[in-house]
Structure formats: C-alpha cells, structure tokens
C-alpha atoms as a PDB file:
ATOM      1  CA  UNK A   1     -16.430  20.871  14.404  1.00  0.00           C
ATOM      2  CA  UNK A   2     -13.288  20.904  11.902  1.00  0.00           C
ATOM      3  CA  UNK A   3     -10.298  23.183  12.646  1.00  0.00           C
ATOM      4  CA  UNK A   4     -10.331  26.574  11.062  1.00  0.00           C
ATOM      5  CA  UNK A   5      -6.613  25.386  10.206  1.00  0.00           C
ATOM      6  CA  UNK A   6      -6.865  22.429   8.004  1.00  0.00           C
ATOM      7  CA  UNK A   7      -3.886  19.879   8.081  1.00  0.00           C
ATOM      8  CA  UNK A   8      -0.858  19.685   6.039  1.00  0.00           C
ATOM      9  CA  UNK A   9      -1.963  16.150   5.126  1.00  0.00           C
ATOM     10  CA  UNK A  10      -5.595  17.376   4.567  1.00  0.00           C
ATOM     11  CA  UNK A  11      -8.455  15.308   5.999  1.00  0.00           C
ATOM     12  CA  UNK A  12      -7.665  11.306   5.000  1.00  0.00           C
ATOM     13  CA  UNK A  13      -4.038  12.540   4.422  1.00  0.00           C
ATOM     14  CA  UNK A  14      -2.872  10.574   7.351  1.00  0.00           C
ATOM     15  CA  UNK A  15      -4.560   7.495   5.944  1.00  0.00           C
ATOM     16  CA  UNK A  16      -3.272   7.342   2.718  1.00  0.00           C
ATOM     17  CA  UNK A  17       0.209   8.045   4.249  1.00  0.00           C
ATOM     18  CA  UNK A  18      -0.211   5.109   6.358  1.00  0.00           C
ATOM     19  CA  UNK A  19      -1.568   2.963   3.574  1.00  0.00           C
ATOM     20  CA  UNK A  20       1.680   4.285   1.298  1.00  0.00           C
ATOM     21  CA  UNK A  21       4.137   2.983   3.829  1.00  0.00           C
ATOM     22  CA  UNK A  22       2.290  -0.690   4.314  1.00  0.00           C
ATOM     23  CA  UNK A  23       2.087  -0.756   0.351  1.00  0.00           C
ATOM     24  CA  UNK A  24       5.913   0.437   0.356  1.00  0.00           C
ATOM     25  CA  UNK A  25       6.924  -1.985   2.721  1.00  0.00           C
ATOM     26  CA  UNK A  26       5.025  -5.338   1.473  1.00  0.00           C
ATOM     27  CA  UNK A  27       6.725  -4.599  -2.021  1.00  0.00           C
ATOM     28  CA  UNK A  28      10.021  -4.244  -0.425  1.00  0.00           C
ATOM     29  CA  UNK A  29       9.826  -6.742   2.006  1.00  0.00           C
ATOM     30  CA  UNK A  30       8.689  -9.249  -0.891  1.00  0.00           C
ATOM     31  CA  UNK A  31      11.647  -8.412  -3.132  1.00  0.00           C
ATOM     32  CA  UNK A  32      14.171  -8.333  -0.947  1.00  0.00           C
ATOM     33  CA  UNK A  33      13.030 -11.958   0.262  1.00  0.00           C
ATOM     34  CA  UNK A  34      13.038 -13.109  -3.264  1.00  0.00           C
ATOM     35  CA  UNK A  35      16.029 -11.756  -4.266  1.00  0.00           C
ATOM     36  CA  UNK A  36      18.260 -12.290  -0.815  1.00  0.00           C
ATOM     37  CA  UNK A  37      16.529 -15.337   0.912  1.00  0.00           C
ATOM     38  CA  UNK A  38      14.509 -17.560  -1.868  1.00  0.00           C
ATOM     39  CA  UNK A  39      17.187 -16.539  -4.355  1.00  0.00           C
ATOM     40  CA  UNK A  40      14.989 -17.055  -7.508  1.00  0.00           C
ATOM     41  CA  UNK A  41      17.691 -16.048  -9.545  1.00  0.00           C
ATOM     42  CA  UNK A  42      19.227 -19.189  -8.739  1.00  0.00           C
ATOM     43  CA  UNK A  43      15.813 -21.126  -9.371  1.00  0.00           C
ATOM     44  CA  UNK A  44      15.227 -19.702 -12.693  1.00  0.00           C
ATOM     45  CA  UNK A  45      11.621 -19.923 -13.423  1.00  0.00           C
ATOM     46  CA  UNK A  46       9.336 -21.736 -10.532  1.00  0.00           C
ATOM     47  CA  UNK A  47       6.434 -23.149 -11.641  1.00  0.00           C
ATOM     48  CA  UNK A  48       3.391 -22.589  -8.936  1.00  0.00           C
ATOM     49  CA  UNK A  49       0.309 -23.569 -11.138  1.00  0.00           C
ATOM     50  CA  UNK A  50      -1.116 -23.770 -14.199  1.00  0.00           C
ATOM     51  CA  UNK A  51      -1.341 -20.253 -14.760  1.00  0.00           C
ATOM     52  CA  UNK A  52       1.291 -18.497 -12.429  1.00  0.00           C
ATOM     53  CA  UNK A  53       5.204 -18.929 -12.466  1.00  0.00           C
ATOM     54  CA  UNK A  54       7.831 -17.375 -10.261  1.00  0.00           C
ATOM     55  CA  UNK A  55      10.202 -15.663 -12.324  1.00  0.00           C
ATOM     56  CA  UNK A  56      13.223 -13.261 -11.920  1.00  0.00           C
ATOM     57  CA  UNK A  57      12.945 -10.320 -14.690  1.00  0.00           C
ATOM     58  CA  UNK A  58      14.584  -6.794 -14.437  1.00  0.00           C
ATOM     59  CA  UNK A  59      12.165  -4.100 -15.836  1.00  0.00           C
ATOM     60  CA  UNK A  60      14.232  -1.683 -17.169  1.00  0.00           C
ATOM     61  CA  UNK A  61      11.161   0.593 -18.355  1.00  0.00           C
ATOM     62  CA  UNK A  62       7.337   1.419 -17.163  1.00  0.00           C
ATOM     63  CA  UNK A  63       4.352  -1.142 -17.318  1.00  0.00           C
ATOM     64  CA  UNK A  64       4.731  -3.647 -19.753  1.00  0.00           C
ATOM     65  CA  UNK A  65       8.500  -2.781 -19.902  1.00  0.00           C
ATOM     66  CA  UNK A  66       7.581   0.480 -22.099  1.00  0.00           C
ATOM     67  CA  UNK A  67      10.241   2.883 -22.569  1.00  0.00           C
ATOM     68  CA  UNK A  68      13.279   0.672 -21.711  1.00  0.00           C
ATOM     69  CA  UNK A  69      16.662   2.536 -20.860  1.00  0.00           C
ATOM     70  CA  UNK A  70      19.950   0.503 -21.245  1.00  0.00           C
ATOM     71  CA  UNK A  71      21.531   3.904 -19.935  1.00  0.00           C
ATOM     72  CA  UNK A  72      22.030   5.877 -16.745  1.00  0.00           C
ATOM     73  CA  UNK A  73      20.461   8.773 -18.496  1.00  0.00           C
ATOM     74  CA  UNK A  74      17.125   7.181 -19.151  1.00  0.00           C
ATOM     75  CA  UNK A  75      17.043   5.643 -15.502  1.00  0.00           C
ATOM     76  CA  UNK A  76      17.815   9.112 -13.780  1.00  0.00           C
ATOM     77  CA  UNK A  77      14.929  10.345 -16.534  1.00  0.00           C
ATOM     78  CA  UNK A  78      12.789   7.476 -15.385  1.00  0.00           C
ATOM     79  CA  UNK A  79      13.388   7.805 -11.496  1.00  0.00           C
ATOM     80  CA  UNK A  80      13.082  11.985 -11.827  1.00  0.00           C
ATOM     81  CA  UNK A  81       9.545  11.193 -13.962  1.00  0.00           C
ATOM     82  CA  UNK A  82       8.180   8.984 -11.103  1.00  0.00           C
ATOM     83  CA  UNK A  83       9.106  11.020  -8.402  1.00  0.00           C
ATOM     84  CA  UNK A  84       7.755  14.354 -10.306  1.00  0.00           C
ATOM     85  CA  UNK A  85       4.592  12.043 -10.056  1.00  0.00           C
ATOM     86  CA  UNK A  86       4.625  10.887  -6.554  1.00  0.00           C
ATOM     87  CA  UNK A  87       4.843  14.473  -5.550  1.00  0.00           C
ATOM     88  CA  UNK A  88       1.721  15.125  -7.509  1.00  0.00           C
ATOM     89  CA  UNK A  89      -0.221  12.332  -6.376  1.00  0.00           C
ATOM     90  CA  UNK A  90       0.873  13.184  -2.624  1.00  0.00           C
ATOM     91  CA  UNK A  91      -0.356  16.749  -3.091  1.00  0.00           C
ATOM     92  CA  UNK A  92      -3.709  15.328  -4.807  1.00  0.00           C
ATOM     93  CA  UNK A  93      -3.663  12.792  -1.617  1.00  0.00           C
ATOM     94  CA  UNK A  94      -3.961  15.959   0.938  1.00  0.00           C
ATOM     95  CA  UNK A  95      -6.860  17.196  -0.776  1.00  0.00           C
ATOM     96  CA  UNK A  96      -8.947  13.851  -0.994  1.00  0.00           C
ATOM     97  CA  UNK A  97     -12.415  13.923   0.637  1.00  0.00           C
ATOM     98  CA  UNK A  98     -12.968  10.320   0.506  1.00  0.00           C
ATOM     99  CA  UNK A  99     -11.664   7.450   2.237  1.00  0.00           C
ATOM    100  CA  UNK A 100     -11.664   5.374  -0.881  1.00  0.00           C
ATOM    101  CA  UNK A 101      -9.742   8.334  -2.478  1.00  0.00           C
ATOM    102  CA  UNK A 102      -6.945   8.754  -0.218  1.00  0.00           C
ATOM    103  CA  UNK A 103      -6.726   4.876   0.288  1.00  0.00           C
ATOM    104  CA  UNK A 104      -6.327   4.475  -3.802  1.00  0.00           C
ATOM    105  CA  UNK A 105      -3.845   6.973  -3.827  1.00  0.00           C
ATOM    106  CA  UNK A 106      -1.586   5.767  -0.692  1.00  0.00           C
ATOM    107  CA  UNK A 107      -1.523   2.458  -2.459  1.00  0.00           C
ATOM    108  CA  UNK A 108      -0.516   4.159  -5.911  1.00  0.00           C
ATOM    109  CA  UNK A 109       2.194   6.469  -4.293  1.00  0.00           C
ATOM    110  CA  UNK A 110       3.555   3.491  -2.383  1.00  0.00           C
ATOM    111  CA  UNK A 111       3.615   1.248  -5.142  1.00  0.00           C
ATOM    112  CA  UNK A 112       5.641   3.842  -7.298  1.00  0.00           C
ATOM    113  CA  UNK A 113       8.448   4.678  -4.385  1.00  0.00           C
ATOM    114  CA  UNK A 114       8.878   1.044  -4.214  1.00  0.00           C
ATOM    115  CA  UNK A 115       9.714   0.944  -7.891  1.00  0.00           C
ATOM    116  CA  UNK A 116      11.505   3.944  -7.933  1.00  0.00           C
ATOM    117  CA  UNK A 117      13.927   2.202  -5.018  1.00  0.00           C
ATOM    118  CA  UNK A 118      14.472  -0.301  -6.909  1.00  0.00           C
ATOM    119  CA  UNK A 119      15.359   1.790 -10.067  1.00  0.00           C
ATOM    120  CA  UNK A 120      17.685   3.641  -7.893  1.00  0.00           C
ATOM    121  CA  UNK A 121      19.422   0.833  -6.055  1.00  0.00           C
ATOM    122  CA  UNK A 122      19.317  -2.057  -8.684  1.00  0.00           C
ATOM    123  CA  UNK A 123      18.921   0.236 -11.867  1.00  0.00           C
ATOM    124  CA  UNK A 124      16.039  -1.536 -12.969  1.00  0.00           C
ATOM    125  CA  UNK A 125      12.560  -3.321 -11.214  1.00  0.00           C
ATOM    126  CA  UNK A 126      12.675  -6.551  -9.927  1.00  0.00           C
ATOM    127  CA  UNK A 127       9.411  -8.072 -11.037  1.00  0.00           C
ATOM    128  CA  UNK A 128       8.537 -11.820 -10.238  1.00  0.00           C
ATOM    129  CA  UNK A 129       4.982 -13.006 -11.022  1.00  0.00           C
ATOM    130  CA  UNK A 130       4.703 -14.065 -14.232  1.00  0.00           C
ATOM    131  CA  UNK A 131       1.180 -15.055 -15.478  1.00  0.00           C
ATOM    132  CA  UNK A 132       0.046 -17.112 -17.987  1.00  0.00           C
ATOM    133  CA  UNK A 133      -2.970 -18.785 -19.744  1.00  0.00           C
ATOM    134  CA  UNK A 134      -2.371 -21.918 -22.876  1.00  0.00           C
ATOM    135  CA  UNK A 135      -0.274 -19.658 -25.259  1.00  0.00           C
ATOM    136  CA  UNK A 136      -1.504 -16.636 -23.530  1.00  0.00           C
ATOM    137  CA  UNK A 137       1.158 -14.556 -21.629  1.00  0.00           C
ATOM    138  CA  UNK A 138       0.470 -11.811 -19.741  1.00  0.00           C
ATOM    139  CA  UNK A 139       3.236  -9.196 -18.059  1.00  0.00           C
ATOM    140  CA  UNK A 140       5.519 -10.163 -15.450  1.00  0.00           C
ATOM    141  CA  UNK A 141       5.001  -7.531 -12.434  1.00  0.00           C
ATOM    142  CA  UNK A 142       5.904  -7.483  -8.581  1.00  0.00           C
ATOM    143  CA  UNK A 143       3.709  -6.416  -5.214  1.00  0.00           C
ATOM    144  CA  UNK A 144       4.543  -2.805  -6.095  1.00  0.00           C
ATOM    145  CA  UNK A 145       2.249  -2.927  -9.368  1.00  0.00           C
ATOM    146  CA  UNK A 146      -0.752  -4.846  -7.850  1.00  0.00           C
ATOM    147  CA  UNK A 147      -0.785  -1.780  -5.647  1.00  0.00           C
ATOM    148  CA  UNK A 148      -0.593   0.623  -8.304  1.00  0.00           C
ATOM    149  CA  UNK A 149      -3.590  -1.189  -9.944  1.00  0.00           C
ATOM    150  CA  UNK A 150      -5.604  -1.693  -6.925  1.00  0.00           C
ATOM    151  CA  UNK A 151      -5.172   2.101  -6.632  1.00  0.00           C
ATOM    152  CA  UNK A 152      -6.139   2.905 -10.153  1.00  0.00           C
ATOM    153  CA  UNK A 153      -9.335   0.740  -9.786  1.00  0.00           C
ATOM    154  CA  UNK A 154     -10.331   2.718  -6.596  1.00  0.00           C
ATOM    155  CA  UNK A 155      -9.702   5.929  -8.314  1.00  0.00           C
ATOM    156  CA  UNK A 156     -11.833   4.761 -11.512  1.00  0.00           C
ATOM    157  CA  UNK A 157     -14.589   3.422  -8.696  1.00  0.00           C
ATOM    158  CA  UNK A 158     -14.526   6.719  -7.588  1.00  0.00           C
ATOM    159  CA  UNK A 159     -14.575   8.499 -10.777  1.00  0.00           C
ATOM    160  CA  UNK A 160     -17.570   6.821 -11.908  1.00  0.00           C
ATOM    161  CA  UNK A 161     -19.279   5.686  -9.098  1.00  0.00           C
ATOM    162  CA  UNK A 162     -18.067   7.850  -6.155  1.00  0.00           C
ATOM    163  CA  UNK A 163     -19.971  10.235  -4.344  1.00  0.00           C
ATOM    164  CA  UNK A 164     -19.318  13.892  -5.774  1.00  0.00           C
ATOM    165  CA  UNK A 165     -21.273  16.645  -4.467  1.00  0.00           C
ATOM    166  CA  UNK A 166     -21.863  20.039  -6.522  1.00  0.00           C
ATOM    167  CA  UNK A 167     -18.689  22.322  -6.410  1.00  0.00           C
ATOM    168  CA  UNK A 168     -20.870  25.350  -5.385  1.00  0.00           C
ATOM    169  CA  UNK A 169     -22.213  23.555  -2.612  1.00  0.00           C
ATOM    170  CA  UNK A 170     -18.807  22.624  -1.150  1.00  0.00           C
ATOM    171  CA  UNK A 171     -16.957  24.728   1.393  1.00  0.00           C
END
C-alpha cells in the first residue's frame, strides 16, 4: 500500500540520487587521477589504440566546446545555466515513475555537477578521451559526458519505447 504522504524524492527518487553520486564520483575520481597521479599533462597525448588517445584538453564551453568563454563572466553564466538545469532535472527526477527514468536522469544530473565542479574549481572541463577514426575526429570528452549520454539514451528509450499509461487513468 503506498503512503498517503509521498516522498520528497518521489518514488525512484532515492535511486537516481544514488546513481547521481556513483556517476559524480567515477567522473571525479577519474579526473583527479589523471590530472594529480597519471599527470597527462606531462604525457601530452597517449596513444591507447588505433582509434582512442589519452589527451589533456580544457573545455571552456558545452558539448563539442560550444559557447566557449575566455571570461569569468561567461563561466559564472555557464556554471549558473547548468545548475538552473540540475535543479530541473532533480525536480523532474522526484516525479519519475520508472526505474529506467530516474536511473537516466541520476546519471545526467551527476554527469553535469561533475562538470560544473570542474568549471568552478579549474574554470574550465577537463576532458581526456579523445577518439578518432583515419582522418575522422570525433570530440574529446571525460566520464562525466558518457554519463550524460547514457542518460539521454535512457530518456529517448523511454520516450519512444517506454511504458506510458493514459494520463486519465493515472492517480
């Protein structure tokens, strides 16, 4: 029987909290190894196979470095964006009726707070995978981002292929 008083986090809220902190901690775990203990700064760019390099690169913008700020102004702007839309994706996160929901979204909100630590403490993302194919180069990202896209692709699963019962049927 569910509580006449729902919870604060909502029914997978706890989940997707859970899964935000593991996805928050793997990305910040992995950069500060790379940056304090590997030191691929001082390595410059690591070649692990035919396709994937290690790389140092500070993203001073979104995905794809869009929207890159040279200033403090654009950072705080950047940082005060993301968190806007952590907030919202937290709030959507306490109202998700789906496992694969609130999982999607834990890894999305982690992913971003681990960005937007780095934006605060290093002014920019550290990103470090950088992939390749012949003359084809793809984006350099970090752990944070394969979150965030893991999430997306759940919430696009979902979207399309998820389970979504009648509004008027719903309590």
């Amino acid at each position: 029987m569910t509580s006449p008083h729902p919870s604060l986090f909502g029914p997978y809220g706890r989940l997707g909290g859970l899964l935000a902190l593991f996805a928050l901690l793997t990305d910040q775990g992995h950069k500060y190894w790379m940056l304090n203990h590997y030191n691929i700064e001082q390595w410059g760019r690591v070649r692990v196979s035919s396709f994937l390099d290690l790389v140092l690169v500070w993203n001073e913008g979104i995905s794809y470095g869009l929207f890159a700020q040279d200033g403090d102004l654009g950072r705080y702007v950047l940082i005060a964006v993301t968190c806007l839309v952590v907030i919202g994706l937290w709030v959507w996160l306490t109202r998700a009726h789906s496992r694969l929901v609130a999982v999607s979204l834990g890894l999305v909100i982690g992913g971003a707070v681990g960005n937007i630590i780095d934006r605060i403490y290093h002014g920019a993302v550290a990103d470090f995978f950088y992939l390749h194919i012949g003359s084809f180069d793809w984006y350099v990202f970090n752990v944070a981002d394969v979150w965030i896209v893991a999430g997306v692709i759940g919430l696009l699963y979902d979207s399309f292929f998820g389970c979504h019962g009648n509004a008027a049927n719903e309590d």
